[in-house]
N, C-alpha and C. Protein backbone atom coordinates (compact mmCIF):
# COMPACT_ATOMS: atom_id res chain seq x y z
N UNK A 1 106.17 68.05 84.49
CA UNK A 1 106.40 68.36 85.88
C UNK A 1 105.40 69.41 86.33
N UNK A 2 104.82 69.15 87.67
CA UNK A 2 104.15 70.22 87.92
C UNK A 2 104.87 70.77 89.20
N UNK A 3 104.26 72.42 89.05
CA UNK A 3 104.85 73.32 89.71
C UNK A 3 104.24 73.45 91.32
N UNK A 4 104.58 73.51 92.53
CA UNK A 4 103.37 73.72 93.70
C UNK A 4 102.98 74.86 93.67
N UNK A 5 101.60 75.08 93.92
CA UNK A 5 101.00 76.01 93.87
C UNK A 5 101.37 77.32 94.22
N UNK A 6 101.68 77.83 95.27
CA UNK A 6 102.22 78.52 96.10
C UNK A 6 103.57 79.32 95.09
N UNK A 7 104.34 78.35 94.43
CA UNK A 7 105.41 78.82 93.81
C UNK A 7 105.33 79.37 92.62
N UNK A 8 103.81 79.16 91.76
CA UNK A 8 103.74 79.16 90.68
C UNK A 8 103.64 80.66 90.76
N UNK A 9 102.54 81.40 91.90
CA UNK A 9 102.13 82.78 91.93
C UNK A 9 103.33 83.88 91.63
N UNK A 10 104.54 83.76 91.56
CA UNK A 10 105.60 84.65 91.48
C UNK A 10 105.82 84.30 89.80
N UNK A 11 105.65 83.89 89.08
CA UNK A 11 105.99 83.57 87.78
C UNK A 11 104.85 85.04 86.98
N UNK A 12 105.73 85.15 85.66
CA UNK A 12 104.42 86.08 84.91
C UNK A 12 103.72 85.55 84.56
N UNK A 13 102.59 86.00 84.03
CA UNK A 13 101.55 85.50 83.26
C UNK A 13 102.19 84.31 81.83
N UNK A 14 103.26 85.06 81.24
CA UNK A 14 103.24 84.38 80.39
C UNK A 14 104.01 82.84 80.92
N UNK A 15 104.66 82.90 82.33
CA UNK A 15 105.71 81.84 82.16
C UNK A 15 104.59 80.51 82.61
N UNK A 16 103.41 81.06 83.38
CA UNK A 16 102.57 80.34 83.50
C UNK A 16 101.77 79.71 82.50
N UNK A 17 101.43 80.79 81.26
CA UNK A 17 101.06 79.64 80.03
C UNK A 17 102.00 79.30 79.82
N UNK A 18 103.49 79.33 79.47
CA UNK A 18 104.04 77.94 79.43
C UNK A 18 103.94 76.82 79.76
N UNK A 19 103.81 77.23 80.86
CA UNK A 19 103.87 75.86 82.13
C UNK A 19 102.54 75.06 81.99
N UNK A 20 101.49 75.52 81.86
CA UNK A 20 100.28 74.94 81.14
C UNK A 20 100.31 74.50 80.29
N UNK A 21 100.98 74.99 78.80
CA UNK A 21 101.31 74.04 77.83
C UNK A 21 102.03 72.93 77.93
N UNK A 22 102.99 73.03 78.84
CA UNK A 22 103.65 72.03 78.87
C UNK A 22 102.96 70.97 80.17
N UNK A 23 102.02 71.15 80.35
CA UNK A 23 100.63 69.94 81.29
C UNK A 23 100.49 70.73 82.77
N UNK A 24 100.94 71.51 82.43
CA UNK A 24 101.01 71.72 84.34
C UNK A 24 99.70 72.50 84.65
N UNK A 25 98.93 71.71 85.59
CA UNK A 25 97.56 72.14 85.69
C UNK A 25 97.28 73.06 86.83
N UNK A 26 99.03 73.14 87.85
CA UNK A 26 98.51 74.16 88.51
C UNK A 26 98.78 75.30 88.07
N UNK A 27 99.38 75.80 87.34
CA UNK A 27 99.87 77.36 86.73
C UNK A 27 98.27 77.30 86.15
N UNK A 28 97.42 76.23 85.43
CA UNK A 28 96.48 76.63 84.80
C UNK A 28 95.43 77.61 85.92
N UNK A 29 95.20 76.93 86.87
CA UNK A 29 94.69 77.04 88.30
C UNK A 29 94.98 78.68 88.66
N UNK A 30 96.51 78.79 88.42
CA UNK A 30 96.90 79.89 89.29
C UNK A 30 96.68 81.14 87.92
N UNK A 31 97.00 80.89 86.67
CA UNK A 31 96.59 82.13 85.56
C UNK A 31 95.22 82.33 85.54
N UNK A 32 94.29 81.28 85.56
CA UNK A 32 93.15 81.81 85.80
C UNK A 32 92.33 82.19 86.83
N UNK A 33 93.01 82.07 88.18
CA UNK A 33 92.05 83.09 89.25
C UNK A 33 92.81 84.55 88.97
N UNK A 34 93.63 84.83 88.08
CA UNK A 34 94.44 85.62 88.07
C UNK A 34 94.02 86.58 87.21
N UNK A 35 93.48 86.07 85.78
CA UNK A 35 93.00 86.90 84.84
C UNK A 35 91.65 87.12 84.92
N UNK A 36 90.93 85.92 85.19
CA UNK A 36 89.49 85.57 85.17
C UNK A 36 88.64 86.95 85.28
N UNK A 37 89.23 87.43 87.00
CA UNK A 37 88.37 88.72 87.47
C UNK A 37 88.64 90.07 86.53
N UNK A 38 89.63 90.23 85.74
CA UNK A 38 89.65 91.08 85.17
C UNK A 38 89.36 90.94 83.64
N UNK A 39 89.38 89.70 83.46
CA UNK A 39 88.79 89.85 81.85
C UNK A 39 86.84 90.19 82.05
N UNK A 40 86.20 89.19 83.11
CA UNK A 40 85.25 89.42 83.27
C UNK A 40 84.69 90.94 83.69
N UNK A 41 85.34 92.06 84.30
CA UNK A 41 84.75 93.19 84.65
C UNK A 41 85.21 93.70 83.08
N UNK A 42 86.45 93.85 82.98
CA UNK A 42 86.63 94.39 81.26
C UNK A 42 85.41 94.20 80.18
N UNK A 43 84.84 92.73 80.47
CA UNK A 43 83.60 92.39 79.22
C UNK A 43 82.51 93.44 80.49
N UNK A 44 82.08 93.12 81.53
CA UNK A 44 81.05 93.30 82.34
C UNK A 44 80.89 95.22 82.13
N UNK A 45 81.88 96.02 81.68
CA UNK A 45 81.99 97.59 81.35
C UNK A 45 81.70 97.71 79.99
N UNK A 46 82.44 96.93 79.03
CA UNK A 46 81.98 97.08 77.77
C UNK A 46 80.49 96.48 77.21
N UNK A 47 80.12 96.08 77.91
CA UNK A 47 78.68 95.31 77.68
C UNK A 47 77.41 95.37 78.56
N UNK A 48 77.75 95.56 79.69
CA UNK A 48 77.01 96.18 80.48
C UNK A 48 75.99 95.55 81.34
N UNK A 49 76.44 94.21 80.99
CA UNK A 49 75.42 92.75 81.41
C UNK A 49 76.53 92.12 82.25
N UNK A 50 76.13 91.35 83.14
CA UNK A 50 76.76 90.55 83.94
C UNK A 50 76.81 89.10 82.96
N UNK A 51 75.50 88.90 82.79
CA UNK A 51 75.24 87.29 81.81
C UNK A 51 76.19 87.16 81.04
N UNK A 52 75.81 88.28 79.86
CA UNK A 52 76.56 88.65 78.87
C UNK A 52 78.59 88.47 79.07
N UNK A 53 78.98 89.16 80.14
CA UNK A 53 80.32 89.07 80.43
C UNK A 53 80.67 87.62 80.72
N UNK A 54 79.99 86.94 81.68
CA UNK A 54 80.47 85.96 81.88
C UNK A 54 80.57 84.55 80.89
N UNK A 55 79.81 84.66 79.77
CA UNK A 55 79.67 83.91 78.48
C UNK A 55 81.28 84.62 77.78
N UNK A 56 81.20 86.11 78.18
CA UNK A 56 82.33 85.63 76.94
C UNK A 56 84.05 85.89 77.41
N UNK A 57 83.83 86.07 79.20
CA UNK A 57 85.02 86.02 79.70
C UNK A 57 85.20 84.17 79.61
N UNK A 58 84.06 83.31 79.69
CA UNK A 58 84.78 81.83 79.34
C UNK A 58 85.17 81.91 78.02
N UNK A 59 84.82 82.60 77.23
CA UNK A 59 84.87 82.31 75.79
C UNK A 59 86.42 83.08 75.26
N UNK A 60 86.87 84.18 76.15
CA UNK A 60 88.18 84.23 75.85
C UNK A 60 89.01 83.61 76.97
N UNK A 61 88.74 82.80 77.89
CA UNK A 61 89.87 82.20 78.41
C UNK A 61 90.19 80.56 77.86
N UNK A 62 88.85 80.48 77.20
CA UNK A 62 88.91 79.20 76.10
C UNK A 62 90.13 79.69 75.56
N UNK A 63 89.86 80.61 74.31
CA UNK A 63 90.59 81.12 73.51
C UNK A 63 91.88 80.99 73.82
N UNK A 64 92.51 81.26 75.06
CA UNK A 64 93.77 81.38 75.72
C UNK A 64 94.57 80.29 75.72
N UNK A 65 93.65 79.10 76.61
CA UNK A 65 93.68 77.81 76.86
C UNK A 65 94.23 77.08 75.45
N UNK A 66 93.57 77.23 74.66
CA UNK A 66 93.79 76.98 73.16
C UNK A 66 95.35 77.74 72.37
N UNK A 67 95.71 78.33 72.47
CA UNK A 67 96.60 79.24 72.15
C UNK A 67 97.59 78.93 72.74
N UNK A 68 97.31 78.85 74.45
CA UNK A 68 98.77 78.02 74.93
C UNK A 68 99.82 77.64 74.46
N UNK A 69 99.78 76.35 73.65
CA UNK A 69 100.97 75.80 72.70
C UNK A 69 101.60 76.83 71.57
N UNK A 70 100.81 77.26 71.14
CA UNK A 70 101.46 78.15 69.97
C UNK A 70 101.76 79.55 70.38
N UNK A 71 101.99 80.27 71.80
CA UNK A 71 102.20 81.23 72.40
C UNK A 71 103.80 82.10 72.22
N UNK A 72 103.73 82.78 71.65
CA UNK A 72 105.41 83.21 70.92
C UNK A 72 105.77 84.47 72.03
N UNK A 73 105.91 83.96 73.10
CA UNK A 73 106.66 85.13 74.42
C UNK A 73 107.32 86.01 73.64
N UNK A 74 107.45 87.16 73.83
CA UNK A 74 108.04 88.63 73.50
C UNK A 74 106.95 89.30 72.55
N UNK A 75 106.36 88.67 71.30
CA UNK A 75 105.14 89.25 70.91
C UNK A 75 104.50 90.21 71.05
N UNK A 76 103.82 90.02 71.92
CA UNK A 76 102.98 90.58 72.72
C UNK A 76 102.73 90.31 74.18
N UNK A 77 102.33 91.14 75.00
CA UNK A 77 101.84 90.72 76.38
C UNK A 77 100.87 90.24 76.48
N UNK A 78 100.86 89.16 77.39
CA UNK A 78 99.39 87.94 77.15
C UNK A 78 98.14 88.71 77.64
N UNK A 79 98.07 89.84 78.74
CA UNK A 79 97.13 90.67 79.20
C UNK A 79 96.68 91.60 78.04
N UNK A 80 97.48 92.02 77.05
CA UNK A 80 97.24 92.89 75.82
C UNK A 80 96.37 91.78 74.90
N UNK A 81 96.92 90.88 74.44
CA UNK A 81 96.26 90.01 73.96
C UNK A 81 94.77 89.67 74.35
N UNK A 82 94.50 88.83 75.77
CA UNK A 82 93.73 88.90 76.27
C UNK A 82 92.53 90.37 76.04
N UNK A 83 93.08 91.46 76.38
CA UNK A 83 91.65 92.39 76.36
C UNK A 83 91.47 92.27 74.97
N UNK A 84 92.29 92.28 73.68
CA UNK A 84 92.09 92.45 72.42
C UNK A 84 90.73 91.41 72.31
N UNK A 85 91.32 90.63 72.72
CA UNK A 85 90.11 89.55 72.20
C UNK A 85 88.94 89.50 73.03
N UNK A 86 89.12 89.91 74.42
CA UNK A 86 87.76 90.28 74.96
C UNK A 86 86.71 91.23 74.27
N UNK A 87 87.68 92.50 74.07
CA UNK A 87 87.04 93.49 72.82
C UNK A 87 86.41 93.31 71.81
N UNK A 88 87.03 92.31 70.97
CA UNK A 88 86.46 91.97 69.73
C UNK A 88 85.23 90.75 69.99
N UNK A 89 85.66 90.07 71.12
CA UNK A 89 83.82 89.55 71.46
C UNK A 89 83.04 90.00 71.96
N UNK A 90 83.22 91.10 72.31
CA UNK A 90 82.37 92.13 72.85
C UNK A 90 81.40 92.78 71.20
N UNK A 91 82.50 93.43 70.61
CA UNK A 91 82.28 93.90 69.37
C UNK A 91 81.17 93.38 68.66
N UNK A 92 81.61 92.20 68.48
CA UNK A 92 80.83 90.99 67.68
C UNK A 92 79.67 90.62 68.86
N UNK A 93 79.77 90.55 70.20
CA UNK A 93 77.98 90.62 70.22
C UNK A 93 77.06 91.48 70.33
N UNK A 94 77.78 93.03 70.33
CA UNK A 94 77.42 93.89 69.78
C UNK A 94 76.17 93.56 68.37
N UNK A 95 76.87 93.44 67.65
CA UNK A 95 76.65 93.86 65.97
C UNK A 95 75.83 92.86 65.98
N UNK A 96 75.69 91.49 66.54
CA UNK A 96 74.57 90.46 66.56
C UNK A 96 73.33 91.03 66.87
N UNK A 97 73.44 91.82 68.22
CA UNK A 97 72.07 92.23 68.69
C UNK A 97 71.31 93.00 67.94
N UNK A 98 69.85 92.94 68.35
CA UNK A 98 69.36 93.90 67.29
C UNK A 98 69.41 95.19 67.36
N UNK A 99 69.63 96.12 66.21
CA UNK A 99 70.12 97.40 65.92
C UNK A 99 71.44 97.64 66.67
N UNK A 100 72.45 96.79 66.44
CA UNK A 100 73.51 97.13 67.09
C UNK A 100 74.07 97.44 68.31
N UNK A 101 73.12 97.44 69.30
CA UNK A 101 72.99 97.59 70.74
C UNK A 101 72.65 96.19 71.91
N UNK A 102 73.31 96.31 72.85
CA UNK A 102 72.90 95.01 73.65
C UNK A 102 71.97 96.08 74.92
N UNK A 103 71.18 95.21 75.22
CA UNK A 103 70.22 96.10 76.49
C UNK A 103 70.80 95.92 77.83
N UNK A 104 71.49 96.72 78.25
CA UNK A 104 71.95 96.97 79.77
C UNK A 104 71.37 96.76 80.89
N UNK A 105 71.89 95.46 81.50
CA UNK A 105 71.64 95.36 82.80
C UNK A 105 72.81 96.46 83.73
N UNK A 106 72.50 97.04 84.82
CA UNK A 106 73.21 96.93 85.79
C UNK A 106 73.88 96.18 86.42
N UNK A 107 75.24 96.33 86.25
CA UNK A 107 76.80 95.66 86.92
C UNK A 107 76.65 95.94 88.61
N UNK A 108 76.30 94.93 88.93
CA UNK A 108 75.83 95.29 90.29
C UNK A 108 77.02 95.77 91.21
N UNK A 109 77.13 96.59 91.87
CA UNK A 109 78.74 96.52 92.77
C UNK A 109 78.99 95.91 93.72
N UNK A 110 79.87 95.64 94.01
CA UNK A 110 80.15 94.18 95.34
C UNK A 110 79.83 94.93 96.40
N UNK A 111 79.16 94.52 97.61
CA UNK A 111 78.36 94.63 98.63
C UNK A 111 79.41 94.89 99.63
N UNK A 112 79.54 95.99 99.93
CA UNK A 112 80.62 96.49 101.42
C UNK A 112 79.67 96.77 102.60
N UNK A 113 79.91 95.54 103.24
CA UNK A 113 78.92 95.18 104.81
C UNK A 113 79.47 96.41 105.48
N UNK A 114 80.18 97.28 105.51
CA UNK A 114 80.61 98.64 106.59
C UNK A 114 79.75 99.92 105.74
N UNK A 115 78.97 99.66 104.30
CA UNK A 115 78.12 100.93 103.98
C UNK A 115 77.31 100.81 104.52
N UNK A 116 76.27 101.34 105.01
CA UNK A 116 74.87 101.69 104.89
C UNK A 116 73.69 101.48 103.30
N UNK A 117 72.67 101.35 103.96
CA UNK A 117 72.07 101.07 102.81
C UNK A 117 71.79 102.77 102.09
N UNK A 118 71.71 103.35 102.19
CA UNK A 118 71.47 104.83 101.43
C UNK A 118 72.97 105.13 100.77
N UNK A 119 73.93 104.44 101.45
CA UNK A 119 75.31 104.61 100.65
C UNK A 119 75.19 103.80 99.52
N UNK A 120 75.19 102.59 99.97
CA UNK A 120 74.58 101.19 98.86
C UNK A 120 74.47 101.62 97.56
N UNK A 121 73.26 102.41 97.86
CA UNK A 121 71.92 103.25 97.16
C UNK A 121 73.05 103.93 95.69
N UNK A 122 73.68 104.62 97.04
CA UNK A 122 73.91 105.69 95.85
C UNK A 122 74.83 105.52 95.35
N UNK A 123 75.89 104.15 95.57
CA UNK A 123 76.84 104.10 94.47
C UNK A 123 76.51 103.05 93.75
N UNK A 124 75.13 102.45 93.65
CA UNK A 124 74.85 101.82 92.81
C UNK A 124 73.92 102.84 91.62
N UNK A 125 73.31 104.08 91.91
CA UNK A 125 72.74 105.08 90.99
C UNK A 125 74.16 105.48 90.49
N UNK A 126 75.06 105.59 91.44
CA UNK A 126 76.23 106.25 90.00
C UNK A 126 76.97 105.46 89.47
N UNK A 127 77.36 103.53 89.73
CA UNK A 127 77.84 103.24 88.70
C UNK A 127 76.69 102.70 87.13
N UNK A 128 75.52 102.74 87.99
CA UNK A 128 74.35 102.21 86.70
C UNK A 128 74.72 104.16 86.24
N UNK A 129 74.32 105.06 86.21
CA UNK A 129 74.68 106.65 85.64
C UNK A 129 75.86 106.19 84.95
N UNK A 130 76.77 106.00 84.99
CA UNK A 130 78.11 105.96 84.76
C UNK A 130 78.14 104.92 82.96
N UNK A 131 77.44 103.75 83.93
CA UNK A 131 77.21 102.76 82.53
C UNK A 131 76.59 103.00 81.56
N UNK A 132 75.61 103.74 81.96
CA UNK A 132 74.35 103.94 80.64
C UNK A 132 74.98 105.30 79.98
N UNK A 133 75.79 105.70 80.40
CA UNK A 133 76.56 106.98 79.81
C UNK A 133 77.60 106.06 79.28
N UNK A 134 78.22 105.23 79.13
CA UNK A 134 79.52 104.61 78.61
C UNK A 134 78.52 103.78 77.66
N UNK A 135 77.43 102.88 78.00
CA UNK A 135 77.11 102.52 76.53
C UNK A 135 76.07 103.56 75.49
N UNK A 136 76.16 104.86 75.83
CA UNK A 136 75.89 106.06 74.68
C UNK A 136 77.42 106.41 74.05
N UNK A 137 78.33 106.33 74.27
CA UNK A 137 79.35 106.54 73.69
C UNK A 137 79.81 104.91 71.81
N UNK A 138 80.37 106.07 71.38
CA UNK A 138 80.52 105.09 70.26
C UNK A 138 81.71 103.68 70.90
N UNK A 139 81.44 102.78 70.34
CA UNK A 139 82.40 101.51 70.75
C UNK A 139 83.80 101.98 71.05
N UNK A 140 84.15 102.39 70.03
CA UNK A 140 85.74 102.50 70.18
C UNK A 140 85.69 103.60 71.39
N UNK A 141 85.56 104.53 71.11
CA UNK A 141 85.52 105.35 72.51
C UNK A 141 85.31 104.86 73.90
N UNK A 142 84.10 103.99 74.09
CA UNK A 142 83.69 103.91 75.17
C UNK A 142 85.01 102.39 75.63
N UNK A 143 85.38 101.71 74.32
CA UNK A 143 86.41 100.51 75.06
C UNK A 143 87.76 101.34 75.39
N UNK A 144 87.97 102.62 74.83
CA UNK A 144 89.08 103.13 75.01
C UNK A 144 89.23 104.10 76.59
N UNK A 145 87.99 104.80 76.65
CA UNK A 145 88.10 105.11 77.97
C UNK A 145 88.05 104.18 79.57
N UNK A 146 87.21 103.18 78.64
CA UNK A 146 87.11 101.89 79.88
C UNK A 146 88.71 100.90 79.92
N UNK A 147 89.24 101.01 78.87
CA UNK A 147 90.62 100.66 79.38
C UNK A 147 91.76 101.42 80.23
N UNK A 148 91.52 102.41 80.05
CA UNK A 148 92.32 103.96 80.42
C UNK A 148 91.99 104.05 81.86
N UNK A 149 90.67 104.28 81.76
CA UNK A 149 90.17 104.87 82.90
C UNK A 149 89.31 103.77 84.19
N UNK A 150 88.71 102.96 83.84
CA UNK A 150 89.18 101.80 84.33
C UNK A 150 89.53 101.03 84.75
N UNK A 151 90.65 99.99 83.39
CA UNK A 151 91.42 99.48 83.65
C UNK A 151 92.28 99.65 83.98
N UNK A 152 92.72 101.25 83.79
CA UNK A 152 94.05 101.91 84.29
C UNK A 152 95.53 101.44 83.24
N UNK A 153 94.84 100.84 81.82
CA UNK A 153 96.37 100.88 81.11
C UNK A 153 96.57 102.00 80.57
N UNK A 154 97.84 102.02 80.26
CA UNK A 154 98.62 103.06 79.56
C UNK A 154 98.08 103.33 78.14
N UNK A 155 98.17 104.15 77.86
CA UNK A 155 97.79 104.33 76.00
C UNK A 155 98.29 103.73 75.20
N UNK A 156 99.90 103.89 75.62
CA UNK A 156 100.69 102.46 74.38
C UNK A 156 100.28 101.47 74.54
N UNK A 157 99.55 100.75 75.40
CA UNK A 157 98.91 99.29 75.57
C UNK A 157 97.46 99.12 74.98
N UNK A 158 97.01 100.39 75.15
CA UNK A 158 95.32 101.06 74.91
C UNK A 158 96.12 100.62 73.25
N UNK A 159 96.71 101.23 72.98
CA UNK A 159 96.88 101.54 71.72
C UNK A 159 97.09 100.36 70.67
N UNK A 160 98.02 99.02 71.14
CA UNK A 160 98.48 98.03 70.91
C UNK A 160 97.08 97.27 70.69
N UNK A 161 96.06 97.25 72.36
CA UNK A 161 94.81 96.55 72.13
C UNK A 161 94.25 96.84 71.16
N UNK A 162 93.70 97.75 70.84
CA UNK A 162 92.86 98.84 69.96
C UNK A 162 93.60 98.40 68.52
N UNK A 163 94.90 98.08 68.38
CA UNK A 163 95.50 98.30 66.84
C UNK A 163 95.40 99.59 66.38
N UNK A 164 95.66 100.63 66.85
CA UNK A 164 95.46 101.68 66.77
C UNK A 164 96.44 102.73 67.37
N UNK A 165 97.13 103.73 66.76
CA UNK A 165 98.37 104.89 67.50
C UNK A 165 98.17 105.29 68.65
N UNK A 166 98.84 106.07 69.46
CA UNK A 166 98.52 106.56 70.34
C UNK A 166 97.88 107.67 70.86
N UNK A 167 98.39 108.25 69.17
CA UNK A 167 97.38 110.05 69.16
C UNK A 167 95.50 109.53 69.11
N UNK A 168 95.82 108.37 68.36
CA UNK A 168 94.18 107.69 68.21
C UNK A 168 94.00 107.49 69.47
N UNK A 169 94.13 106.91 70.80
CA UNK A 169 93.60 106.34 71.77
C UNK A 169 93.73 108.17 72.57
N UNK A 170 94.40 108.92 72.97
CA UNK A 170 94.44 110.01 73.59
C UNK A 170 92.98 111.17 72.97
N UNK A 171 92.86 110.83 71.07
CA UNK A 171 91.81 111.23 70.82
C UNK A 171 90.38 110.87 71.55
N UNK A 172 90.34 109.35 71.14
CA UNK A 172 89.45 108.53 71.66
C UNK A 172 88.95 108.85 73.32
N UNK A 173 89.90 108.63 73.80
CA UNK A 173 89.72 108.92 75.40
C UNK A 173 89.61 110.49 76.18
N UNK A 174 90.00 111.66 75.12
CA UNK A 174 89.29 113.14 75.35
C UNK A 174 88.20 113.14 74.79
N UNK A 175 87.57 112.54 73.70
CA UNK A 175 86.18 112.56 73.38
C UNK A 175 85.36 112.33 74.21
N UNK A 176 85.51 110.60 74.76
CA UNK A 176 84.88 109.87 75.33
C UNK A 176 84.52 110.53 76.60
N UNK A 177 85.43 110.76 77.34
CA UNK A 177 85.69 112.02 78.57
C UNK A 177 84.37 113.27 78.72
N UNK A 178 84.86 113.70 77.72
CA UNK A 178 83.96 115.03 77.07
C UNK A 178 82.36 114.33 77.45
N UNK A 179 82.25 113.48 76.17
CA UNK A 179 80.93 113.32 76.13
C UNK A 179 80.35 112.27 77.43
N UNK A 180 81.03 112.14 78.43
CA UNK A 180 80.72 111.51 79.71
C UNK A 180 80.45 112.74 80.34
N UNK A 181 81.07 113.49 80.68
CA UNK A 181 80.98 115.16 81.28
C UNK A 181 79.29 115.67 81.07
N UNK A 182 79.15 115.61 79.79
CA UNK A 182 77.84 116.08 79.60
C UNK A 182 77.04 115.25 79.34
N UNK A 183 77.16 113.96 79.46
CA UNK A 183 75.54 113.01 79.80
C UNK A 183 75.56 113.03 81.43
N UNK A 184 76.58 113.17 81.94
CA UNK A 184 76.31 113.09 83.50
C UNK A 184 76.10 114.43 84.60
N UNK A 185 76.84 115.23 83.64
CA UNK A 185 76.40 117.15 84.14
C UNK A 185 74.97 117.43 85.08
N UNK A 186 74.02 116.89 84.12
CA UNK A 186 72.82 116.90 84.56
C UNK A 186 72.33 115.91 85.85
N UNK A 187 73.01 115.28 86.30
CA UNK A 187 72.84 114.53 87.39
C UNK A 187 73.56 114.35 88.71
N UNK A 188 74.61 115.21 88.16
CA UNK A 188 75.36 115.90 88.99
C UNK A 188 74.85 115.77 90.82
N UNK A 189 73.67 116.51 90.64
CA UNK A 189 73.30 116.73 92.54
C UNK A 189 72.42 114.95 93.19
N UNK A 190 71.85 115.14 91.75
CA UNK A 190 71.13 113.23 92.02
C UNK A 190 72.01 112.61 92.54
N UNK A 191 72.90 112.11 92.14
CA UNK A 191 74.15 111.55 92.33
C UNK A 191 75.24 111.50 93.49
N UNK A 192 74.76 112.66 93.50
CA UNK A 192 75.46 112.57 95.31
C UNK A 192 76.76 113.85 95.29
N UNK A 193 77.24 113.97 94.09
CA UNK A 193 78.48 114.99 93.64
C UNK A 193 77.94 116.56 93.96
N UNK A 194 78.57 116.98 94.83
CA UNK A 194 78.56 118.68 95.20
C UNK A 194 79.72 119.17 94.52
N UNK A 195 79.36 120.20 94.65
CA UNK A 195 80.91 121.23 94.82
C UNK A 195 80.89 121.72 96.00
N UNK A 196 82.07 121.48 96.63
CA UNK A 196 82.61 121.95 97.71
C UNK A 196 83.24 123.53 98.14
């Protein structure tokens, strides 16, 4: 049976992979305009490439797609799941590249027709500042503050993704913090940031 579209949007994430497993192609429709944009900026922060994100935001909603049938509700949360495995393909094309590093493009920011172009300007110098300071941070750090800070999850979720406690992700994410503070200190007035 399929669900109408419209009705499917009030369901959770997970009741919608159900409903996909069980053929219904519009929940498929409706979970993936749903996750899509956020698995893709999640890879597009940890990696720092647009190309790059979008190879492997298909490559974990494959993953998903696939998983469907064998999906054990209460588990885990399918969004926890989801970044885990965005992470770990991130990880892994990491460690492919050579010397362990992927070369950073700029994540371009979506175009707000009410800025000005000198505004444009300058919040595209501070989210490229921002990035090239998040990929100097070690992996775990830099996926832990980009989930936190961010993505805006909680630490017990940070923590769950990560496989890792919570004193670990609160570590992780005052480091990460720290050492963002002082790669960006120095750019401070470039940037557009005063003190008031």
């Amino acid at each position: 049976m399929t669900m109408p579209l419209d009705a499917s949007s009030d369901l959770s994430d997970e009741d919608l992979l159900d409903a996909f497993a069980r053929g219904d192609r519009a929940a498929a429709r409706v979970l993936t305009l749903r996750l899509t944009p956020r698995v893709l900026a999640h890879a597009g922060r940890l990696l720092g490439s647009r190309a790059e994100a979008e190879e492997v935001a298909q490559e974990a909603m494959l993953r998903l797609w696939r998983q469907a049938a064998n999906w054990r509700a209460g588990e885990a949360r399918l969004t926890t799941w989801l970044y885990r495995v965005v992470a770990n393909l991130c990880i892994d094309r990491q460690r492919r590249a050579r010397g362990g590093t992927v070369a950073l493009d700029a994540v371009p920011e979506p175009r707000d027709p009410a800025r000005d172009a000198p505004a444009r300007m300058q919040d595209r110098a501070r989210a490229e500042a921002l990035q090239a300071a998040l990929a100097q941070l070690p992996a775990r750090q830099r996926q832990a503050v980009v989930l936190r800070h961010i993505e805006g999850c909680a630490n017990p979720e940070i923590a769950e993704i990560m496989e890792t406690t919570v004193e670990a992700v609160e570590s992780l994410t005052t480091r990460g913090r720290r050492a963002l503070t002082r790669a960006l200190a120095a750019r401070k007035e470039e940037l557009g940031y005063v003190d008031e």
